[in-house]
PDB file of N, CA and C in Angstrom:
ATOM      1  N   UNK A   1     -27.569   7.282  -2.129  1.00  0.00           N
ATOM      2  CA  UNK A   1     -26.404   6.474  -2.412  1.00  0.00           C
ATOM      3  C   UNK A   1     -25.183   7.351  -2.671  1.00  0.00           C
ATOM      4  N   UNK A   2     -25.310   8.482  -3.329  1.00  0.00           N
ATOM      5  CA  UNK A   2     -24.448   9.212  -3.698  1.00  0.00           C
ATOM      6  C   UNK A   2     -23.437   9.903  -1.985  1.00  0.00           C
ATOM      7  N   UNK A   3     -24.535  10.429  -0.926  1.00  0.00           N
ATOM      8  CA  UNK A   3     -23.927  10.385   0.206  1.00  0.00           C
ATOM      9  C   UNK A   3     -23.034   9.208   0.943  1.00  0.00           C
ATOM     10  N   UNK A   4     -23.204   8.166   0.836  1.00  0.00           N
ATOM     11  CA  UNK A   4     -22.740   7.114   1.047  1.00  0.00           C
ATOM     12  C   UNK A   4     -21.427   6.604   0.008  1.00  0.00           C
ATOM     13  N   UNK A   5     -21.299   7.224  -0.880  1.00  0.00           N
ATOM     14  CA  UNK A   5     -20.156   7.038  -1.699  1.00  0.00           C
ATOM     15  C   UNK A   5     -19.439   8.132  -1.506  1.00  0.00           C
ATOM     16  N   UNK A   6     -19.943   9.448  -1.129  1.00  0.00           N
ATOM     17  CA  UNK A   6     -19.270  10.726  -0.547  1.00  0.00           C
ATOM     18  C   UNK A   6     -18.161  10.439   0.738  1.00  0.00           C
ATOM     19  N   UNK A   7     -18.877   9.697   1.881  1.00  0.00           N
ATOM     20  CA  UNK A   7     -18.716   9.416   2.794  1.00  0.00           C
ATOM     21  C   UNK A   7     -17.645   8.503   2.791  1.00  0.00           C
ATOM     22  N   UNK A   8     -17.666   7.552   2.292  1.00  0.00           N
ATOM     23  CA  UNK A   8     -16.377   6.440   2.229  1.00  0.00           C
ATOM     24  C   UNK A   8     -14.951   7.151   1.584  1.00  0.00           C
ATOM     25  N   UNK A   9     -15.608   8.133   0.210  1.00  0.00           N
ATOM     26  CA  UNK A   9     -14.727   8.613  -0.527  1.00  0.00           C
ATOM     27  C   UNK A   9     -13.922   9.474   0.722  1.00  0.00           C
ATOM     28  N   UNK A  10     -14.696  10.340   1.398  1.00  0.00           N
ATOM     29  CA  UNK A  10     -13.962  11.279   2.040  1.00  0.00           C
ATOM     30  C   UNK A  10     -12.916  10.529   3.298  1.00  0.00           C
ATOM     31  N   UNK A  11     -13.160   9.668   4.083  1.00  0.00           N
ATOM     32  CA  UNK A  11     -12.556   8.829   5.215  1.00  0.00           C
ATOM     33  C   UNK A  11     -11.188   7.807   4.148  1.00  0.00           C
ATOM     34  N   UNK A  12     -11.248   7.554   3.126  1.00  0.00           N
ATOM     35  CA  UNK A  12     -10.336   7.119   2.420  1.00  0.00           C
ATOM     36  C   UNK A  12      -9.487   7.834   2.190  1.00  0.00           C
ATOM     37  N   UNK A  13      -9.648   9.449   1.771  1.00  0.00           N
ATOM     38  CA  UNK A  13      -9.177  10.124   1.460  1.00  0.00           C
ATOM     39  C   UNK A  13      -8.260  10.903   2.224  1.00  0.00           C
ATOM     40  N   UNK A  14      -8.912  11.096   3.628  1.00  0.00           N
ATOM     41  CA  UNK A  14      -8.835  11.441   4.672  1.00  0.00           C
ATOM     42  C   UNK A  14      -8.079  10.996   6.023  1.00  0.00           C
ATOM     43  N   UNK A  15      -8.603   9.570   5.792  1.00  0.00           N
ATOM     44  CA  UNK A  15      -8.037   8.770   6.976  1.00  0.00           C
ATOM     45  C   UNK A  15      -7.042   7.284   6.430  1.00  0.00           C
ATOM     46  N   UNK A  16      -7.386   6.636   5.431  1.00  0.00           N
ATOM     47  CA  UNK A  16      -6.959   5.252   5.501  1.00  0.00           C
ATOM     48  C   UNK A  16      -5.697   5.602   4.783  1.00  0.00           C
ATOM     49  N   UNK A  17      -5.801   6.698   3.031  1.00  0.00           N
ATOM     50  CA  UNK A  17      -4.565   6.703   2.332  1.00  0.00           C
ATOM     51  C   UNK A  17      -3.534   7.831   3.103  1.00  0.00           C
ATOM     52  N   UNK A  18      -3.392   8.347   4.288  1.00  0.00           N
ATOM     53  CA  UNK A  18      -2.227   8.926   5.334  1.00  0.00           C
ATOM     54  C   UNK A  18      -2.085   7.813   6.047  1.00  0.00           C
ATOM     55  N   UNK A  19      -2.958   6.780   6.488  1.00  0.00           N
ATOM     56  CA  UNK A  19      -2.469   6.180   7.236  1.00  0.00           C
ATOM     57  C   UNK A  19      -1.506   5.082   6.258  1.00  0.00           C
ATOM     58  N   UNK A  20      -2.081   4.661   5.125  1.00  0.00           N
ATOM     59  CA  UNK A  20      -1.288   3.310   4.472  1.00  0.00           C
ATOM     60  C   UNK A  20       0.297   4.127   3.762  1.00  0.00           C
ATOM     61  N   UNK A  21       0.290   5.826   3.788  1.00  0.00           N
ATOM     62  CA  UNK A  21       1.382   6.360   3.170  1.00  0.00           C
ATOM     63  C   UNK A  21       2.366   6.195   4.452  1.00  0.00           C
ATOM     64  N   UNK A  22       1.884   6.296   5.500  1.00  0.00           N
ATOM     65  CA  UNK A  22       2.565   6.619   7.192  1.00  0.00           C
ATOM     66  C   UNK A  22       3.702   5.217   7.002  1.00  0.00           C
ATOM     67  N   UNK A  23       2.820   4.102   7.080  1.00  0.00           N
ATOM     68  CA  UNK A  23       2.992   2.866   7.039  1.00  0.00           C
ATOM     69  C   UNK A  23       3.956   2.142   5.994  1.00  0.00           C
ATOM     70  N   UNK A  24       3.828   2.801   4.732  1.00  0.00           N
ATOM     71  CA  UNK A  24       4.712   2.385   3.892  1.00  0.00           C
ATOM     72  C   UNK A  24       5.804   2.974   3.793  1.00  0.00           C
ATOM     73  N   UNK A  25       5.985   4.550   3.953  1.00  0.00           N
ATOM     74  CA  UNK A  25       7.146   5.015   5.049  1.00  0.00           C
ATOM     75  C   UNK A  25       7.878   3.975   5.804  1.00  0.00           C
ATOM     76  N   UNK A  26       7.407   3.841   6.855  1.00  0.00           N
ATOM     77  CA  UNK A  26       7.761   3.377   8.398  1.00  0.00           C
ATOM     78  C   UNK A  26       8.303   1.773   7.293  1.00  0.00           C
ATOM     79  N   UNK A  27       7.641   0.950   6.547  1.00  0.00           N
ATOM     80  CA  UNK A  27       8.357  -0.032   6.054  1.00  0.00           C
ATOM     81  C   UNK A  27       9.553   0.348   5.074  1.00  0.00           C
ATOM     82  N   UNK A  28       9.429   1.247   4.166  1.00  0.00           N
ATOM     83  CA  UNK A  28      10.781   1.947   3.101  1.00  0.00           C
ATOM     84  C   UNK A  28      12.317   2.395   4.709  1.00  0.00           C
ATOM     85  N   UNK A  29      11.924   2.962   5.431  1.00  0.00           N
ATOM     86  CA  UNK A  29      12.792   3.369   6.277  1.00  0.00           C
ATOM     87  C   UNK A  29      13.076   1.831   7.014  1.00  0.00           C
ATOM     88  N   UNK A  30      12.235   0.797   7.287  1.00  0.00           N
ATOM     89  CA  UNK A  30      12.666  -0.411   7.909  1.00  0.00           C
ATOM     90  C   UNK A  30      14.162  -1.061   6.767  1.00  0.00           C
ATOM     91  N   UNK A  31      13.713  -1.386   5.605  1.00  0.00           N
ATOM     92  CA  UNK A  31      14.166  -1.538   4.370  1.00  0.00           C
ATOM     93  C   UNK A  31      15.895  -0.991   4.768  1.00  0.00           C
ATOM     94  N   UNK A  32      15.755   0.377   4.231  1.00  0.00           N
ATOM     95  CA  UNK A  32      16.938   1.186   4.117  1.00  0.00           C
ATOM     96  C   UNK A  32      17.631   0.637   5.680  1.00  0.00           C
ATOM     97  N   UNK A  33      16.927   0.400   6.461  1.00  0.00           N
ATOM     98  CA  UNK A  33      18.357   0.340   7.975  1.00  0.00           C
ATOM     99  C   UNK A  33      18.744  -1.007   7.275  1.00  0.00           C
ATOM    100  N   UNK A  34      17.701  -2.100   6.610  1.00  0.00           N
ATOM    101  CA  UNK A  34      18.198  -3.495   6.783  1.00  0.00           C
ATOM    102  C   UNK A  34      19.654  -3.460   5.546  1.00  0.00           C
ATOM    103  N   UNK A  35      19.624  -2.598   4.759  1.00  0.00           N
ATOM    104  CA  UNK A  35      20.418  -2.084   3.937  1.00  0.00           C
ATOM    105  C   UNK A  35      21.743  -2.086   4.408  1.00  0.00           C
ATOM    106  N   UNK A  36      21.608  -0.980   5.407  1.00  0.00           N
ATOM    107  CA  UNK A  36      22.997   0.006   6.229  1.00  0.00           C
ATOM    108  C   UNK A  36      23.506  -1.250   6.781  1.00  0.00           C
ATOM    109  N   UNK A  37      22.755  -1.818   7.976  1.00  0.00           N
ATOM    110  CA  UNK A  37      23.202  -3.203   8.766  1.00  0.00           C
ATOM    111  C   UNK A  37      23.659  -4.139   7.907  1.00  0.00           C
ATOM    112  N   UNK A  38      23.202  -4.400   6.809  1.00  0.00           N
ATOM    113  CA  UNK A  38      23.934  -5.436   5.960  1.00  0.00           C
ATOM    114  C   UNK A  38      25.043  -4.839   5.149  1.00  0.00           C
ATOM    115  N   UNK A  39      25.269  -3.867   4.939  1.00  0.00           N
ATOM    116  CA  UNK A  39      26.414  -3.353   4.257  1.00  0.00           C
ATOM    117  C   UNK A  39      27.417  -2.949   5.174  1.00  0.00           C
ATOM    118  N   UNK A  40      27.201  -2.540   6.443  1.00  0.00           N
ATOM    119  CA  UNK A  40      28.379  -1.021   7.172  1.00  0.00           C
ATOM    120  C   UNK A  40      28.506  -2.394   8.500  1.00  0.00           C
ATOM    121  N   UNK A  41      27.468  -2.771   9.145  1.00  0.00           N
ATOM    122  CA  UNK A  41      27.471  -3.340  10.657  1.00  0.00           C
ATOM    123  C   UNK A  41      27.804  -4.625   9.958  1.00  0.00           C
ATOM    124  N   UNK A  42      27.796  -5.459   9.013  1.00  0.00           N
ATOM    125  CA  UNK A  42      28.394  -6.765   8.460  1.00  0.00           C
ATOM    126  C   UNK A  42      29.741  -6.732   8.896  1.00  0.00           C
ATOM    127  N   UNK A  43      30.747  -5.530   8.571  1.00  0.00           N
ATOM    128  CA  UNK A  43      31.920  -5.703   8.699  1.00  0.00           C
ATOM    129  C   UNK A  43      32.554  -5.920   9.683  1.00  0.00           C
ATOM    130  N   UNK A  44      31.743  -5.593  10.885  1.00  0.00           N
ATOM    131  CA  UNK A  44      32.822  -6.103  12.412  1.00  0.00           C
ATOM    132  C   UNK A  44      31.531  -7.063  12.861  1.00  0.00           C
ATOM    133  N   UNK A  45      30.393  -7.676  12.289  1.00  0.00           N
ATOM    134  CA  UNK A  45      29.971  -8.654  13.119  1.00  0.00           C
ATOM    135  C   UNK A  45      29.007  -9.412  11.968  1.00  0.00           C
ATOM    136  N   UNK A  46      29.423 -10.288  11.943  1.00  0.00           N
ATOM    137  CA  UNK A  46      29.110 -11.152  10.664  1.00  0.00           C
ATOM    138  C   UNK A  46      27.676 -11.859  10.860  1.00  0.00           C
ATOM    139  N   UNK A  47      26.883 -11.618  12.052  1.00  0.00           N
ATOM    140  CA  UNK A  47      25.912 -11.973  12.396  1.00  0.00           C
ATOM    141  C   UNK A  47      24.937 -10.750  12.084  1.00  0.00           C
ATOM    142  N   UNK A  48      25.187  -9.695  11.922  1.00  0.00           N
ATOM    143  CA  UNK A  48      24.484  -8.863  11.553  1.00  0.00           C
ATOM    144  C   UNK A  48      24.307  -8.195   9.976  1.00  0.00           C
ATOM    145  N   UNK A  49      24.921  -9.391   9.051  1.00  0.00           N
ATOM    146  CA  UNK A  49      24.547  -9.501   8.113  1.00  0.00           C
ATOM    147  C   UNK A  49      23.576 -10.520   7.725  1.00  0.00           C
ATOM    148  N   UNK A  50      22.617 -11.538   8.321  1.00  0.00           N
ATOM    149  CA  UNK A  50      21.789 -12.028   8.288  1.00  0.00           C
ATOM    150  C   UNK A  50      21.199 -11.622   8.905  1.00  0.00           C
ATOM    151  N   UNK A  51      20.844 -10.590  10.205  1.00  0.00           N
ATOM    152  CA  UNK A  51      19.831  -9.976  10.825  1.00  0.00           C
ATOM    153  C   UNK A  51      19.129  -8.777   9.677  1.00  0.00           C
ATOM    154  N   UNK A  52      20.383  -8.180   8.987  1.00  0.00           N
ATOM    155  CA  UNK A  52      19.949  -7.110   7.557  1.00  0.00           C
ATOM    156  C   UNK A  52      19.278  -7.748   6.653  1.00  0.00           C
ATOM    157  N   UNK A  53      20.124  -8.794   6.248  1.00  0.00           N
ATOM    158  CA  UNK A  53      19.176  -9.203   5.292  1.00  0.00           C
ATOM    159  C   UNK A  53      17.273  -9.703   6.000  1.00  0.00           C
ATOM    160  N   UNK A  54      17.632 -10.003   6.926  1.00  0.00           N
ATOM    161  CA  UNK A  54      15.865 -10.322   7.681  1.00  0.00           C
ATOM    162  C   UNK A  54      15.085  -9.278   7.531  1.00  0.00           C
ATOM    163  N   UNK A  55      15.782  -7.782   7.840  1.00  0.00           N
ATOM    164  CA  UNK A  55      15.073  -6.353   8.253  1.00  0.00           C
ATOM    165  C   UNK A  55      14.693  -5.713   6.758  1.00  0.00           C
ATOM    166  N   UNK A  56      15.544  -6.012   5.381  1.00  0.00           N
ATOM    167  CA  UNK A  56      15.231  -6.018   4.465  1.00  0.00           C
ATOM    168  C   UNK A  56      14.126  -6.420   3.723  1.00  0.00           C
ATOM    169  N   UNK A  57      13.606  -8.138   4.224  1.00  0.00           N
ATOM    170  CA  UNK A  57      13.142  -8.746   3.509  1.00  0.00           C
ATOM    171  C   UNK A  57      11.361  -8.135   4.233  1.00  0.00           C
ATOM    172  N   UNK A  58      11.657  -7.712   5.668  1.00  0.00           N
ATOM    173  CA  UNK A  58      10.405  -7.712   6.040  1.00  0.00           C
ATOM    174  C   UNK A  58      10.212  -6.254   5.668  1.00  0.00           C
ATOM    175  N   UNK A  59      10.948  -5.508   5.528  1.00  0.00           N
ATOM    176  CA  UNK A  59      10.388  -4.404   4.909  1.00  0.00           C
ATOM    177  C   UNK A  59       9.865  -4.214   3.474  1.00  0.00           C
ATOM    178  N   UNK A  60      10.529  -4.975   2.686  1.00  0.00           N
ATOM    179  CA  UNK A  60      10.058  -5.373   1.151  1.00  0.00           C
ATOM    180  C   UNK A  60       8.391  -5.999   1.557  1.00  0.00           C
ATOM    181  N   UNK A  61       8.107  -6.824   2.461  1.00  0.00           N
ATOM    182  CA  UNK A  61       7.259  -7.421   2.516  1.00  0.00           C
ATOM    183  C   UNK A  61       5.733  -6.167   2.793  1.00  0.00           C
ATOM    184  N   UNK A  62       6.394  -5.512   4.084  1.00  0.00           N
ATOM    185  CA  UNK A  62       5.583  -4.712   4.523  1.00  0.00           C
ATOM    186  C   UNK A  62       5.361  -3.914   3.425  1.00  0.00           C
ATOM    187  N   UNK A  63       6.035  -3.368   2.174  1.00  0.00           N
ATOM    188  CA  UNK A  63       6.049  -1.827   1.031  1.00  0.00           C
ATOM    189  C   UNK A  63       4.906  -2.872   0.265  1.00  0.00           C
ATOM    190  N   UNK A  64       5.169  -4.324   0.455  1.00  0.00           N
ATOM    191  CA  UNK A  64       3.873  -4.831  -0.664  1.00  0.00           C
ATOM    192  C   UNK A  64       2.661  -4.867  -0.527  1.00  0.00           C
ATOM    193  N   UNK A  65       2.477  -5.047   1.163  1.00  0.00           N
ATOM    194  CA  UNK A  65       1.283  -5.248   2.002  1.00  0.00           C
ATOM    195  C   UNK A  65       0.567  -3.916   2.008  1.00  0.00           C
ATOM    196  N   UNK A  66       1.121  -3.082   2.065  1.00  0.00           N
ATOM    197  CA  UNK A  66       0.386  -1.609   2.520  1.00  0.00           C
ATOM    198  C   UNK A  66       0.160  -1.201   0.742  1.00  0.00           C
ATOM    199  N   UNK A  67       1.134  -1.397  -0.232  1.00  0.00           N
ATOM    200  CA  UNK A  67       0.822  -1.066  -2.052  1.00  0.00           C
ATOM    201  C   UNK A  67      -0.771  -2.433  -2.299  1.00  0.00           C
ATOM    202  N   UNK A  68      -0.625  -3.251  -1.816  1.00  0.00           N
ATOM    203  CA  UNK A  68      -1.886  -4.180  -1.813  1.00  0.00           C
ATOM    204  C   UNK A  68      -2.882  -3.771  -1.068  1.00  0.00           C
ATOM    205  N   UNK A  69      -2.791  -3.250  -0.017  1.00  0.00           N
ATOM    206  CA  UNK A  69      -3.744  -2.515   0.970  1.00  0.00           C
ATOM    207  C   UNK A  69      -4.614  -1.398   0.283  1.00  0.00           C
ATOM    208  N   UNK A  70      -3.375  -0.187  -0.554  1.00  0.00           N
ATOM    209  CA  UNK A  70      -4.024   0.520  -1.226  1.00  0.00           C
ATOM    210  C   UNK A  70      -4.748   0.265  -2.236  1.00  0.00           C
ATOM    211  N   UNK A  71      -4.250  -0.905  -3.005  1.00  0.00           N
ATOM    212  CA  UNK A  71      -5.197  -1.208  -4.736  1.00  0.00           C
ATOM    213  C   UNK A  71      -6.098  -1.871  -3.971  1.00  0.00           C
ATOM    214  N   UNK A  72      -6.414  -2.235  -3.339  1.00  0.00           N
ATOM    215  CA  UNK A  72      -7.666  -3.079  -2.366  1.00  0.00           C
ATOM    216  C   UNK A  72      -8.977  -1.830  -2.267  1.00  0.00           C
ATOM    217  N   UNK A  73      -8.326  -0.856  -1.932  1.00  0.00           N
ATOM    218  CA  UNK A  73      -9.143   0.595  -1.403  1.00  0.00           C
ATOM    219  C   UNK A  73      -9.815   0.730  -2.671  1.00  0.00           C
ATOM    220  N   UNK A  74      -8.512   0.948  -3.579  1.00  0.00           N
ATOM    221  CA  UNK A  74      -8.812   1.915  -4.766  1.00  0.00           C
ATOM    222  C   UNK A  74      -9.874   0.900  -5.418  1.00  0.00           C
ATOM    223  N   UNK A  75      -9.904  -0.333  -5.890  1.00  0.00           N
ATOM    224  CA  UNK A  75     -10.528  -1.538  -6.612  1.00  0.00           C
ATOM    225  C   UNK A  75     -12.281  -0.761  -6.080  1.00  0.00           C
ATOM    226  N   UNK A  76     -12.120  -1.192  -4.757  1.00  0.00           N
ATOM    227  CA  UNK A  76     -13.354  -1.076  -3.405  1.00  0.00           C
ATOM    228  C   UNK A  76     -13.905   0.217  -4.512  1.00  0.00           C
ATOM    229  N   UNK A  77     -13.515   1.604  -4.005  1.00  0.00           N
ATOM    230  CA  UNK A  77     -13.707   2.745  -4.304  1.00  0.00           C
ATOM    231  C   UNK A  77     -14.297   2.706  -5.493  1.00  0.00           C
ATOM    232  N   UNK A  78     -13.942   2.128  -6.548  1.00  0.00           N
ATOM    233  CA  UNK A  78     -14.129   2.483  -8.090  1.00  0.00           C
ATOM    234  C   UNK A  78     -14.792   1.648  -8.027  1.00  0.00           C
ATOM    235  N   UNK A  79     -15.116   0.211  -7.874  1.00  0.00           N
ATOM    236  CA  UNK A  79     -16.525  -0.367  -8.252  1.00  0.00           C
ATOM    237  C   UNK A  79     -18.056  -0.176  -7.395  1.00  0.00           C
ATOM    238  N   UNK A  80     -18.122   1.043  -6.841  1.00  0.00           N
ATOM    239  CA  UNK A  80     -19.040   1.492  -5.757  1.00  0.00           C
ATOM    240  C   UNK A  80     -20.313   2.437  -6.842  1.00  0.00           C
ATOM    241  N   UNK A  81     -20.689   1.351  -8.055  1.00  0.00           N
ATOM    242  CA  UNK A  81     -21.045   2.399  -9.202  1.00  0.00           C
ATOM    243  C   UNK A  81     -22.360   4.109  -9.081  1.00  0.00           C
ATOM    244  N   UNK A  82     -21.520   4.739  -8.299  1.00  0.00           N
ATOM    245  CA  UNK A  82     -22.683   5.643  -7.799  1.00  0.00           C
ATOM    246  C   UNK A  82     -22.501   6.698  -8.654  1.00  0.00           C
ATOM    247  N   UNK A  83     -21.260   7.140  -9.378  1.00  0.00           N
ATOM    248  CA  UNK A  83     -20.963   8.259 -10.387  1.00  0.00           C
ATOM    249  C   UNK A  83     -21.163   7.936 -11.526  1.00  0.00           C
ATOM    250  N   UNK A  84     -21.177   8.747 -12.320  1.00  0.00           N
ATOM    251  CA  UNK A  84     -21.084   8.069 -13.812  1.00  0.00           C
ATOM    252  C   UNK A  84     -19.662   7.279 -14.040  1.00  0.00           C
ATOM    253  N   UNK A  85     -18.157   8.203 -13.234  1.00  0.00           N
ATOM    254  CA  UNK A  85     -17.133   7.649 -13.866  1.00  0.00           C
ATOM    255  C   UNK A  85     -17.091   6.263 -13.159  1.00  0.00           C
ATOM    256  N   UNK A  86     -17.582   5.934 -11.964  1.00  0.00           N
ATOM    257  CA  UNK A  86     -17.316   4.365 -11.392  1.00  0.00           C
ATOM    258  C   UNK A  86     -18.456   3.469 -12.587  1.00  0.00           C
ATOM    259  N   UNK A  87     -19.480   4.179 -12.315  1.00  0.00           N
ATOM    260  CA  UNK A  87     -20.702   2.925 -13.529  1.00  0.00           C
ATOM    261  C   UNK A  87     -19.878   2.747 -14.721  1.00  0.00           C
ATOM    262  N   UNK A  88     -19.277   4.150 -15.369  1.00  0.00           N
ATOM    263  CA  UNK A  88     -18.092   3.413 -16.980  1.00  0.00           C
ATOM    264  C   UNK A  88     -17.188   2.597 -16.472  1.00  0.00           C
ATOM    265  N   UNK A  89     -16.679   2.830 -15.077  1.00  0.00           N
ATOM    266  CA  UNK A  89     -15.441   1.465 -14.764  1.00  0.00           C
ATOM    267  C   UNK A  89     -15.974   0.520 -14.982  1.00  0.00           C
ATOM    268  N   UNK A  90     -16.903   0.115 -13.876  1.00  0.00           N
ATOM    269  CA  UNK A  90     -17.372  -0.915 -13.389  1.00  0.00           C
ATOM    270  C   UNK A  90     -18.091  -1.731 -14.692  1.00  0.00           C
ATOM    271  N   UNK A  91     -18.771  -0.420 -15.728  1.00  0.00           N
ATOM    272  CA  UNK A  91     -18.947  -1.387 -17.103  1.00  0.00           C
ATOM    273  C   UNK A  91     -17.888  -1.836 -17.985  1.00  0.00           C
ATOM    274  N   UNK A  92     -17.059  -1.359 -18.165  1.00  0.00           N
ATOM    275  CA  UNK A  92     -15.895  -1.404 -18.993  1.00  0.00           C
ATOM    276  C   UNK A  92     -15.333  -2.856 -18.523  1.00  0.00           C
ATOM    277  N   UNK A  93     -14.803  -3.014 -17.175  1.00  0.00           N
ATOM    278  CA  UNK A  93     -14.480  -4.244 -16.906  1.00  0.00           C
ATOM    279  C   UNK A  93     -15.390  -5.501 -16.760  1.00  0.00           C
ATOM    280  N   UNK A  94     -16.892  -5.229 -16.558  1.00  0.00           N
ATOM    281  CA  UNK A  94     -17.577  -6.107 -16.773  1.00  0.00           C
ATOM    282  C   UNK A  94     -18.059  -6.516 -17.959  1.00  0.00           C
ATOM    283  N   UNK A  95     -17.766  -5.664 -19.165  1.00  0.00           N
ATOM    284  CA  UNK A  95     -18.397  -6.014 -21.054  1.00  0.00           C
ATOM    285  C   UNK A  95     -19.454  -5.580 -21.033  1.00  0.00           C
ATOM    286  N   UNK A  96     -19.983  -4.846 -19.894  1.00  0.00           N
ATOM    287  CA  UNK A  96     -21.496  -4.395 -20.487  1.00  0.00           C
ATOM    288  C   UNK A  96     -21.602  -3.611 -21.612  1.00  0.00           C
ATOM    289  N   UNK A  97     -20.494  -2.643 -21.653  1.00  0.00           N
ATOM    290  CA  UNK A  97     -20.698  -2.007 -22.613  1.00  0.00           C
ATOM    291  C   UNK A  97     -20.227  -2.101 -24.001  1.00  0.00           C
ATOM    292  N   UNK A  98     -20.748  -3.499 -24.516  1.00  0.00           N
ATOM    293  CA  UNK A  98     -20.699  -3.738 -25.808  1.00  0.00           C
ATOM    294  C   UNK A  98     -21.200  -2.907 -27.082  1.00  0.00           C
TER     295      UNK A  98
END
């Protein structure tokens, strides 16, 4: 079991949290243009201050999806009780250890 908690640990580590950092990037930089367009490109075209505010909102959306993506991992990860420190999580939040 302990290989099998090695194994997930390492591909999480490895592969999913670069990819969900890549991603929440790529949404923070969506964000910031919907910013620029609603502040700088508003002024000569008034239609592109409701396209900013759109590029804003879906980037806020996306920074929540990929921060939910990660506590999803991390939750996953830590109740996988194969260490001692996941079995004290996993008891701590369940009251076993009264």
């Amino acid at each position: 079991m302990q290989k099998v908690y090695s194994i997930i640990s390492n591909i999480n580590d490895i592969i999913i949290n670069p990819i969900i950092l890549l991603l929440f990037m790529v949404a923070l930089l969506y964000f910031i243009y919907g910013v620029f367009e609603y502040m700088w490109k508003s002024r000569s075209d008034p239609a592109k201050m409701k396209e900013g505010r759109l590029h804003m909102g879906w980037g806020l959306f996306g920074m929540f999806v990929m921060i939910s993506v990660f506590g999803f991992f991390k939750i996953l990860i830590n109740s996988v009780p194969v260490s001692e420190r996941s079995k004290t999580n996993v008891n701590r939040v369940m009251n076993f250890d009264k």
